[in-house]
N, C-alpha and C. Protein backbone atom coordinates (compact mmCIF):
# COMPACT_ATOMS: atom_id res chain seq x y z
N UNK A 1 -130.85 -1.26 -89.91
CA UNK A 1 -131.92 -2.22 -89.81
C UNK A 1 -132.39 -2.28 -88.36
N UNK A 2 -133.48 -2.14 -87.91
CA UNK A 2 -134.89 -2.12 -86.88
C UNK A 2 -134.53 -3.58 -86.58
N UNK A 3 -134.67 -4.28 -85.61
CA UNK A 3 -135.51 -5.31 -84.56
C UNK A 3 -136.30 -4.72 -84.20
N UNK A 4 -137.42 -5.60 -84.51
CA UNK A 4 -138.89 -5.94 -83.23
C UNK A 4 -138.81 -6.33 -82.28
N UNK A 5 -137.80 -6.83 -81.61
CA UNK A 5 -137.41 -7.14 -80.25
C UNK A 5 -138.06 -6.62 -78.96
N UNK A 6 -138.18 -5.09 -79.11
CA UNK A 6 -138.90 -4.90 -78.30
C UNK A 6 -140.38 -5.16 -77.43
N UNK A 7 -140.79 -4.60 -76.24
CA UNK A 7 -142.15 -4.60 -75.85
C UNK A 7 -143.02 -4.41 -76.90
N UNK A 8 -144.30 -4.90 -77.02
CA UNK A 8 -145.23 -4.46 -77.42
C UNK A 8 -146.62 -4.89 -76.67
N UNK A 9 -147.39 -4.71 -77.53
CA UNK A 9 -148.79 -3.91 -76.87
C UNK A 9 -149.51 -5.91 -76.63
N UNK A 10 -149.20 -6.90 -76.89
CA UNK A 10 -149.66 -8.09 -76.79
C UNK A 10 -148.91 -8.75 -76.06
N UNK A 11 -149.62 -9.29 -74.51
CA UNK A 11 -149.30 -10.22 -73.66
C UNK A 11 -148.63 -11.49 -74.09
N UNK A 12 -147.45 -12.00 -73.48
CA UNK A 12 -147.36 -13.08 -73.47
C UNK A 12 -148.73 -13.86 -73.36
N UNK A 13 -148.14 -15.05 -74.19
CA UNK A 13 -149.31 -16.34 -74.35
C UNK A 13 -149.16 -16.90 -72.70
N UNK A 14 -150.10 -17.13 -72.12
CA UNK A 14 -150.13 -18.28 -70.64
C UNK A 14 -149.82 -19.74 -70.86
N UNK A 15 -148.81 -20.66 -70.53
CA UNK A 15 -148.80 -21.54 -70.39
C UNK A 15 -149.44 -22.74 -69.49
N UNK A 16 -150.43 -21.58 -68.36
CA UNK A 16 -151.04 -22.46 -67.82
C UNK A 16 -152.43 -21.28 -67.52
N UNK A 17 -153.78 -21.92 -67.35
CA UNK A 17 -154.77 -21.41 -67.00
C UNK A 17 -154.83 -20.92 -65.64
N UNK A 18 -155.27 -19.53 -65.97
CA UNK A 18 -155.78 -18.65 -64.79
C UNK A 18 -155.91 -19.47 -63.66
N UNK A 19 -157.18 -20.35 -64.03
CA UNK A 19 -157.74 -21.01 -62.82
C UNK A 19 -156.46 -21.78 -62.35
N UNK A 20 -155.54 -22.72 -62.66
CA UNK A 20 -154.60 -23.43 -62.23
C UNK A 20 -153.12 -22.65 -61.47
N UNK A 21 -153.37 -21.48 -62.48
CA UNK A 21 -152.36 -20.45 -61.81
C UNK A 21 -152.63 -19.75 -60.20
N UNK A 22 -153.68 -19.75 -60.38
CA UNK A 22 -154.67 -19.20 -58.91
C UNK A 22 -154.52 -20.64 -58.07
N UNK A 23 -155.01 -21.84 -58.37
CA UNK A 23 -154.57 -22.93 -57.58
C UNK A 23 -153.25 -23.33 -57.05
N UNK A 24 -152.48 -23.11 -57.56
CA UNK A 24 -151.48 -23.38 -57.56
C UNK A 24 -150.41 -22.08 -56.40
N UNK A 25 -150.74 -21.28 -56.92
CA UNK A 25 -150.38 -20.22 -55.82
C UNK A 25 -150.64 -20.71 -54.53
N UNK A 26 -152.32 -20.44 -54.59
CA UNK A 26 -152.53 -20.97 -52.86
C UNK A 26 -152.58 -21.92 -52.65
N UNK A 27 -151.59 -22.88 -52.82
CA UNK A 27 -151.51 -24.34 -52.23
C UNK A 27 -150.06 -23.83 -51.79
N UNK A 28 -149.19 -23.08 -52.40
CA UNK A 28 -147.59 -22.79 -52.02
C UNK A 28 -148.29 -21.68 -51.05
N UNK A 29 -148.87 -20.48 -50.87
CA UNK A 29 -148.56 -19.49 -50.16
C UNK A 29 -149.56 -19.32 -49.11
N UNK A 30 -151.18 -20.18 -49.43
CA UNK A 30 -152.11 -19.85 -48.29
C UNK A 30 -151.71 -20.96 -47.17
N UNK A 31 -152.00 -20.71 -45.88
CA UNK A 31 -152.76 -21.83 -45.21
C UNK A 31 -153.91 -21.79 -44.95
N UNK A 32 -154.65 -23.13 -44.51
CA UNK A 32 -155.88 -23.37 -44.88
C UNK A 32 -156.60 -23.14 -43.50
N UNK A 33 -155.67 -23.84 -42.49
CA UNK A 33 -156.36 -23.80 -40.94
C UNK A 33 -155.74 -22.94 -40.32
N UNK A 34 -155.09 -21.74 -40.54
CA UNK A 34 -154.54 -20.44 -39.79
C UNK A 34 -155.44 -20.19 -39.26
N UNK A 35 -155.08 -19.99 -38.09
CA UNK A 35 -155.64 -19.21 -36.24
C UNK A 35 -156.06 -17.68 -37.24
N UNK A 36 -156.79 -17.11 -36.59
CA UNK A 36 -156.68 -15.75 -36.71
C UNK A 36 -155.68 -14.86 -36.11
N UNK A 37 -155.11 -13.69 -36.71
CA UNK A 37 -154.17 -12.60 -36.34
C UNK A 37 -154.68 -12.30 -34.73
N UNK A 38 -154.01 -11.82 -33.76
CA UNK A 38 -154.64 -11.84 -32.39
C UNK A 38 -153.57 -10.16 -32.22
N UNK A 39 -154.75 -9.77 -31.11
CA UNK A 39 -153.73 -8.65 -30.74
C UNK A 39 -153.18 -8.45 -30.09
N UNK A 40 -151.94 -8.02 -30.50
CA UNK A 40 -150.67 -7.95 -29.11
C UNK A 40 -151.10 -7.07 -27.88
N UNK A 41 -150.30 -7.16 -27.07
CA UNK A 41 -150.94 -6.83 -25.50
C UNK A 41 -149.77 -5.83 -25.30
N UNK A 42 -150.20 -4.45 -25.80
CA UNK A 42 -149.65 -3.13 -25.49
C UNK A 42 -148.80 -2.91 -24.45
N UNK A 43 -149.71 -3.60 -22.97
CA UNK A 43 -148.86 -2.74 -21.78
C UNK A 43 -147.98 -3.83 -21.17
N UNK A 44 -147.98 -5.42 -22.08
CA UNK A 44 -146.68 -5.77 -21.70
C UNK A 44 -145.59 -6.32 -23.12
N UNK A 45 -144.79 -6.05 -23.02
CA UNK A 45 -143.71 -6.23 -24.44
C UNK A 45 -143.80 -7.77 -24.47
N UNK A 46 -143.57 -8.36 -25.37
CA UNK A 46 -144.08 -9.66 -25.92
C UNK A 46 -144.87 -10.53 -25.54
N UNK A 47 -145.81 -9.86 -24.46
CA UNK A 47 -146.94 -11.06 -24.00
C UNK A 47 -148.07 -11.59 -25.59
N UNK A 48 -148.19 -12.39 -25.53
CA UNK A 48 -149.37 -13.11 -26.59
C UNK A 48 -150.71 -13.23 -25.99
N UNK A 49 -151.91 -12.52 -27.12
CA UNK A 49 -152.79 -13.45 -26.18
C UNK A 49 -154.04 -14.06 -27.04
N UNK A 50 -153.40 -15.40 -27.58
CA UNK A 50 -153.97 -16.62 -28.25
C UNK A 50 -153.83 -17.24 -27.49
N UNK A 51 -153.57 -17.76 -26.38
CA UNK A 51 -153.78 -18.24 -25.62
C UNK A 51 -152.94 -19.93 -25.54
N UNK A 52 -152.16 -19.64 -26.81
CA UNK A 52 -151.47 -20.91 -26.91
C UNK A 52 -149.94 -21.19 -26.15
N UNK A 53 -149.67 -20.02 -26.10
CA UNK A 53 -148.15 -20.05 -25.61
C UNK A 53 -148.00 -20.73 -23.95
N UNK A 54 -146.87 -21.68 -24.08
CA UNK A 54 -147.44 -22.45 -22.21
C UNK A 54 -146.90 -21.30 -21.30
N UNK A 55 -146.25 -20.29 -21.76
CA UNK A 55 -145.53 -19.29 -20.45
C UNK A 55 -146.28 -17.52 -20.50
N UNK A 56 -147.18 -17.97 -21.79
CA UNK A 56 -147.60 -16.20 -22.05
C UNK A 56 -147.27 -15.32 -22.63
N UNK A 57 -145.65 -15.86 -22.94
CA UNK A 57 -145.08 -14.84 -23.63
C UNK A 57 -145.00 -15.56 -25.51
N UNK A 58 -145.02 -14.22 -26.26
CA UNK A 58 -145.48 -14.88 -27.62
C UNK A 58 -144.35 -15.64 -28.33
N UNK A 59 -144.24 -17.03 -28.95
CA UNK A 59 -143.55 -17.96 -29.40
C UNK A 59 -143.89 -18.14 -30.78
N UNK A 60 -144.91 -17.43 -31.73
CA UNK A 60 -145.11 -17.78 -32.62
C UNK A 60 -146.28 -18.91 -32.79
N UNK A 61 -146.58 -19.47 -31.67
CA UNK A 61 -147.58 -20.28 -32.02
C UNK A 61 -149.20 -20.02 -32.98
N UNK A 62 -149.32 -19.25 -32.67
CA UNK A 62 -150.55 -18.68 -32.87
C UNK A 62 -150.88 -18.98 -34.82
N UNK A 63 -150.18 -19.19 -35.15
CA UNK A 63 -150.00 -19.07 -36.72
C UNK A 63 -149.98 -20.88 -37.08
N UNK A 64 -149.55 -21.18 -36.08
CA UNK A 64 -149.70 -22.83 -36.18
C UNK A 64 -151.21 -23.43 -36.83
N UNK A 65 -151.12 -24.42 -37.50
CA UNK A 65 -152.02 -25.70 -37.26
C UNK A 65 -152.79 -25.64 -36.31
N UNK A 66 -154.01 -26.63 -35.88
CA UNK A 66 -154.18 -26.91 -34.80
C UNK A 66 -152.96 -28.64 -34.57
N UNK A 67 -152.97 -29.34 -35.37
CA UNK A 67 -151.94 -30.45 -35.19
C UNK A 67 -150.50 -30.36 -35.38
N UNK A 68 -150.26 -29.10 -35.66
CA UNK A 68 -148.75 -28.50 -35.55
C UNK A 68 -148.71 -27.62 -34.17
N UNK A 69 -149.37 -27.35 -33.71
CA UNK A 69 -149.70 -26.75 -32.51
C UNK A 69 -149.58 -27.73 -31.57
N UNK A 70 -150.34 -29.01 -31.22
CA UNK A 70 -150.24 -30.35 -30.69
C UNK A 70 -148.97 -30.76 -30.62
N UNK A 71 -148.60 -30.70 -31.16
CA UNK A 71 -147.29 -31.23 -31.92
C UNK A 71 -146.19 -30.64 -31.09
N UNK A 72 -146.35 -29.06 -31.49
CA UNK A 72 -145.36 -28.06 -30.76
C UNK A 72 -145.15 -28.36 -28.81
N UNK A 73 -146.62 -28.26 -28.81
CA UNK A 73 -146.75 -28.06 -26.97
C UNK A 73 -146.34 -29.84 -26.94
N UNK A 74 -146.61 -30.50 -27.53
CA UNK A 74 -145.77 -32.49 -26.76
C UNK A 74 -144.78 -32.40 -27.03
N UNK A 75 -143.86 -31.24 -27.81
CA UNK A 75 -142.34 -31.48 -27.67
C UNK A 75 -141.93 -30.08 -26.72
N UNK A 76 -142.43 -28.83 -26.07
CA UNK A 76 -142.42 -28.60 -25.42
C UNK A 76 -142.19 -28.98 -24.18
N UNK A 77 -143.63 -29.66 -23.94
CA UNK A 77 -144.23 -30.59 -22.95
C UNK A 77 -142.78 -31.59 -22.16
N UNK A 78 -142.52 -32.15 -23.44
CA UNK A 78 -140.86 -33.44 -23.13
C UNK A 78 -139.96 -32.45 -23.21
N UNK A 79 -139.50 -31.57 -23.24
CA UNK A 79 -138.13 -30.74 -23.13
C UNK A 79 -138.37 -30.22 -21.50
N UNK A 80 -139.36 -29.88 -21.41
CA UNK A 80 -139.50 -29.10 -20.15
C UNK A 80 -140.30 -30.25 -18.80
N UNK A 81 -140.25 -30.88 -19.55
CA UNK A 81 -140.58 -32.22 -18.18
C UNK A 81 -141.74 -32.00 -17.73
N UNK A 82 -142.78 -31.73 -18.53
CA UNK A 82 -144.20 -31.41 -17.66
C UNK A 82 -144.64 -32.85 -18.67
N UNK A 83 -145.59 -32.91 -17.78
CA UNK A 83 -146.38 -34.53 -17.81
C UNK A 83 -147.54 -33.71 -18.31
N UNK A 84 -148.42 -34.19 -19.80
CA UNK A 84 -149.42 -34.22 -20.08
C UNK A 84 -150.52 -34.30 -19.63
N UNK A 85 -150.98 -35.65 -18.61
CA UNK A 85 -151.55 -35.72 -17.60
C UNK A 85 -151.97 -34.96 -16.99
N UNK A 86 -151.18 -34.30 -16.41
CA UNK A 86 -151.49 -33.50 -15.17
C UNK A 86 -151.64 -31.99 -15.61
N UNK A 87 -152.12 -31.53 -16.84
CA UNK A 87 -151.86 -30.40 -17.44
C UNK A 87 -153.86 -29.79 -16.81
């Protein structure tokens, strides 16, 4: 005796609509306010130049928020004792 068990030629049924499946993705995997990709600076090994990093060299910022970015450089800012102010 045969089972049908196997593959066949008809898709699973969707439990949720295309459109919601597509929503739903890019709320988990896009961001919305990503910086653009920037290009690395060939003739020195990890320099950045987005212009966000406070020393030049690349930290990952660039991929930030702009208010996760804010965020980053005022706890920077207090670890490394530079006064806002005077920036």
């Amino acid at each position: 005796m045969m089972s049908d068990g196997g593959k066949g030629s008809s898709p699973r049924p969707f439990s949720v609509s295309q459109e919601t499946f597509g929503n739903n993705y890019d709320a988990i995997f896009r961001k919305k306010e990503m910086t653009p990709r920037v290009q690395e600076d060939k003739k020195e090994f990890g320099s950045c130049g987005c212009g966000r990093s406070p020393d030049g060299k690349c930290c990952g910022w660039h991929g930030l928020t702009e208010a996760d970015y804010q965020e980053a450089l005022a706890e920077y800012n207090r670890r490394n004792g530079v006064d806002a102010a005077n920036q």
